[in-house]
C-alpha atoms as a PDB file:
ATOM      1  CA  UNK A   1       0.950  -0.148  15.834  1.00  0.00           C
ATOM      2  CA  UNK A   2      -1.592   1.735  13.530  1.00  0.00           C
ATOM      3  CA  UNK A   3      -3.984   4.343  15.120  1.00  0.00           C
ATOM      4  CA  UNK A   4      -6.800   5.870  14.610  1.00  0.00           C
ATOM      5  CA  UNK A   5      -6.588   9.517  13.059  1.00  0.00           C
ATOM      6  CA  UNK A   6      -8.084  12.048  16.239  1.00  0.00           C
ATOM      7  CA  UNK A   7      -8.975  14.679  13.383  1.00  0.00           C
ATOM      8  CA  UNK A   8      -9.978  14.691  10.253  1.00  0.00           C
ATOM      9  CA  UNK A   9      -7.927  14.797   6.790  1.00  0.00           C
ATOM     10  CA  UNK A  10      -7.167  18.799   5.433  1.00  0.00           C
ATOM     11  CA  UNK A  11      -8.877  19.471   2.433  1.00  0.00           C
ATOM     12  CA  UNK A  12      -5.617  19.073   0.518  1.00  0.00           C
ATOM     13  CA  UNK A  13      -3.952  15.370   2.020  1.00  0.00           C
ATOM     14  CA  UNK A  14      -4.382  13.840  -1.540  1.00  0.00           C
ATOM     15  CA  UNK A  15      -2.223  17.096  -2.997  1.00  0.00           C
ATOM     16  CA  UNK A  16       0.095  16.834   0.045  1.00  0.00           C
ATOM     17  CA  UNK A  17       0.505  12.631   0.074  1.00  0.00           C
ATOM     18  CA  UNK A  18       1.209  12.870  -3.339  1.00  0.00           C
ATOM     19  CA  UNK A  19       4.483  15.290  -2.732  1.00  0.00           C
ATOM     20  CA  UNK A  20       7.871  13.976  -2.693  1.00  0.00           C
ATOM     21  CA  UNK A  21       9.287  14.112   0.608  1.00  0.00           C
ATOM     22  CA  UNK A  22      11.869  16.911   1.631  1.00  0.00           C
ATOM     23  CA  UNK A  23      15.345  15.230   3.427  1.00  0.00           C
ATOM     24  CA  UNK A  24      16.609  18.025   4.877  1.00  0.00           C
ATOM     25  CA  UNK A  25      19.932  16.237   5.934  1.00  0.00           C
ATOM     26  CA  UNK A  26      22.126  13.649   4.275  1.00  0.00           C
ATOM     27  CA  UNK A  27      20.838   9.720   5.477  1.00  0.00           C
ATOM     28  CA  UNK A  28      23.734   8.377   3.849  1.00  0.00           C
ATOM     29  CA  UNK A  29      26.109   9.826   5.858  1.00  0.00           C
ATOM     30  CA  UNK A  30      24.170   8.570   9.292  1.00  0.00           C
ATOM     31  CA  UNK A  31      25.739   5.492  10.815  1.00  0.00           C
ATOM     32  CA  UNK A  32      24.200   1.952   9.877  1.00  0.00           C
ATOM     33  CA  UNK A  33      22.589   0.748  12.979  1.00  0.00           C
ATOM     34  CA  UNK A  34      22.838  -3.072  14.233  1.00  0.00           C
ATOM     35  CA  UNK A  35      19.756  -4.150  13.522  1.00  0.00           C
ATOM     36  CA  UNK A  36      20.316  -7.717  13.852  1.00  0.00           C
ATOM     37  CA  UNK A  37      21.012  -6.706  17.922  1.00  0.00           C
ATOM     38  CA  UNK A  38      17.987  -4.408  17.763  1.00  0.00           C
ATOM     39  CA  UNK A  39      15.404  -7.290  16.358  1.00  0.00           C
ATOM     40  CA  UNK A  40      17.134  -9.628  19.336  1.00  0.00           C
ATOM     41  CA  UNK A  41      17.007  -7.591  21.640  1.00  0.00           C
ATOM     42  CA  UNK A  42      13.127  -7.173  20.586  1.00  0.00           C
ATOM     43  CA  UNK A  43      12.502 -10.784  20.967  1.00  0.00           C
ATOM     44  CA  UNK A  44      11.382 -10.170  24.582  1.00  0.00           C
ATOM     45  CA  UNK A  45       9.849  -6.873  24.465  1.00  0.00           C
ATOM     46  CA  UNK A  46       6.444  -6.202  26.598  1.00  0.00           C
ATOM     47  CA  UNK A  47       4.694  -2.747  25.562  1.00  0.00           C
ATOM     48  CA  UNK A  48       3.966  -1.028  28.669  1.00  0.00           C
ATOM     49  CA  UNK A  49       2.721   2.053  27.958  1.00  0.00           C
ATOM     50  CA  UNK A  50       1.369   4.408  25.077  1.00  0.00           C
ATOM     51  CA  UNK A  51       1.279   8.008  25.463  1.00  0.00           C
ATOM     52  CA  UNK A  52      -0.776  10.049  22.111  1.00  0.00           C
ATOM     53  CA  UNK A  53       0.176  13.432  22.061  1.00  0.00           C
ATOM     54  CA  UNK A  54      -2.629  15.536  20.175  1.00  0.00           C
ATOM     55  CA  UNK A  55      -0.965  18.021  18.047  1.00  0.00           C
ATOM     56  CA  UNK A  56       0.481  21.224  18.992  1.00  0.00           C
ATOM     57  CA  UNK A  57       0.588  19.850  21.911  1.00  0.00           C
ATOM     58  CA  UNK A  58       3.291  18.464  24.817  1.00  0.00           C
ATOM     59  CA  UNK A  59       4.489  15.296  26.685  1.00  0.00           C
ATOM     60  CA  UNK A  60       6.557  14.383  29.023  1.00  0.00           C
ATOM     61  CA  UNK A  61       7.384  10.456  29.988  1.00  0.00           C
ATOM     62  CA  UNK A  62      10.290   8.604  31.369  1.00  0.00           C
ATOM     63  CA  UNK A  63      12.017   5.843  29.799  1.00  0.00           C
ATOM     64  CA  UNK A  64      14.044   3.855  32.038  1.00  0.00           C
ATOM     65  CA  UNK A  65      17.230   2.649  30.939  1.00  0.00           C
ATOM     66  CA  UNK A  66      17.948  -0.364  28.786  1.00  0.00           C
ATOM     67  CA  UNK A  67      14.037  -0.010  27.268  1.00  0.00           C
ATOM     68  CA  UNK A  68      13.020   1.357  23.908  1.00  0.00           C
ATOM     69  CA  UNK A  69      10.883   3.960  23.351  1.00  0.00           C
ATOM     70  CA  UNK A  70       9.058   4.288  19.556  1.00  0.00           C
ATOM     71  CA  UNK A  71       7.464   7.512  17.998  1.00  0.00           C
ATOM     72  CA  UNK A  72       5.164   7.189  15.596  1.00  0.00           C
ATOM     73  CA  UNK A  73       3.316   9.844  13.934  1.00  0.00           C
ATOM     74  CA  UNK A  74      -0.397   8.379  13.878  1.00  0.00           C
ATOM     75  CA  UNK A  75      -1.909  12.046  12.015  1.00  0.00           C
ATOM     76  CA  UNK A  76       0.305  11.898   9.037  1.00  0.00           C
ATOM     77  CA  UNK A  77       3.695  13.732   8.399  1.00  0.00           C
ATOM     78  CA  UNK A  78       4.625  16.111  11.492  1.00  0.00           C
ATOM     79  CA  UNK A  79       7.335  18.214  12.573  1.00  0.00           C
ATOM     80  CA  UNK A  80       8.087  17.653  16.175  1.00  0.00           C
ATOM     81  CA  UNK A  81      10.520  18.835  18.953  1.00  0.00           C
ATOM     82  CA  UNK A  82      11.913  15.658  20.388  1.00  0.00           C
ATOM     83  CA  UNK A  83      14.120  16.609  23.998  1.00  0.00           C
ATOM     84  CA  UNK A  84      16.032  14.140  26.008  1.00  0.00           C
ATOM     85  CA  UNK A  85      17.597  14.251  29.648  1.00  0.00           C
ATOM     86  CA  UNK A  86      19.862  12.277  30.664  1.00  0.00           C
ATOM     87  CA  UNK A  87      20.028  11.796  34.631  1.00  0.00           C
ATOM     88  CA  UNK A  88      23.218  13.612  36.118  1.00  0.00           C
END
């Protein structure tokens, strides 16, 4: 799903785009996920609900079990604070 940009481009994006991107932990030692079972179990799927979060800014949403939730950073690279709950 591609959005809209809310604000406009920093003088600098073309300087910043054309940086090589900083992994700051090692993806190859992260498990492989199943993504044969995740593209099934996508077959199916209904979007329900979209919540944009403007930056420095917060959210809070629910996700009930067995659904997906997808982030997607619509403004270009961001660092973000991503906390989950888990019922008790």
């Amino acid at each position: 799903m591609k959005q809209n940009p809310q604000h406009p481009a920093p003088p600098d994006a073309a300087k910043r785009k054309a940086l090589s991107p900083v992994v700051c932990y090692p993806v190859d030692t992260l498990p492989k996920p199943d993504m044969a079972l995740l593209e099934q179990a996508r077959q199916d799927m209904t979007h329900l609900k979209t919540v944009i979060i403007t930056p420095r800014d917060t959210a809070c949403f629910t996700v009930p079990a067995g659904h997906f939730c997808r982030i997607v950073s619509i403004d270009g690279p961001q660092v973000g604070d991503l906390n989950l709950w888990l019922p008790a």
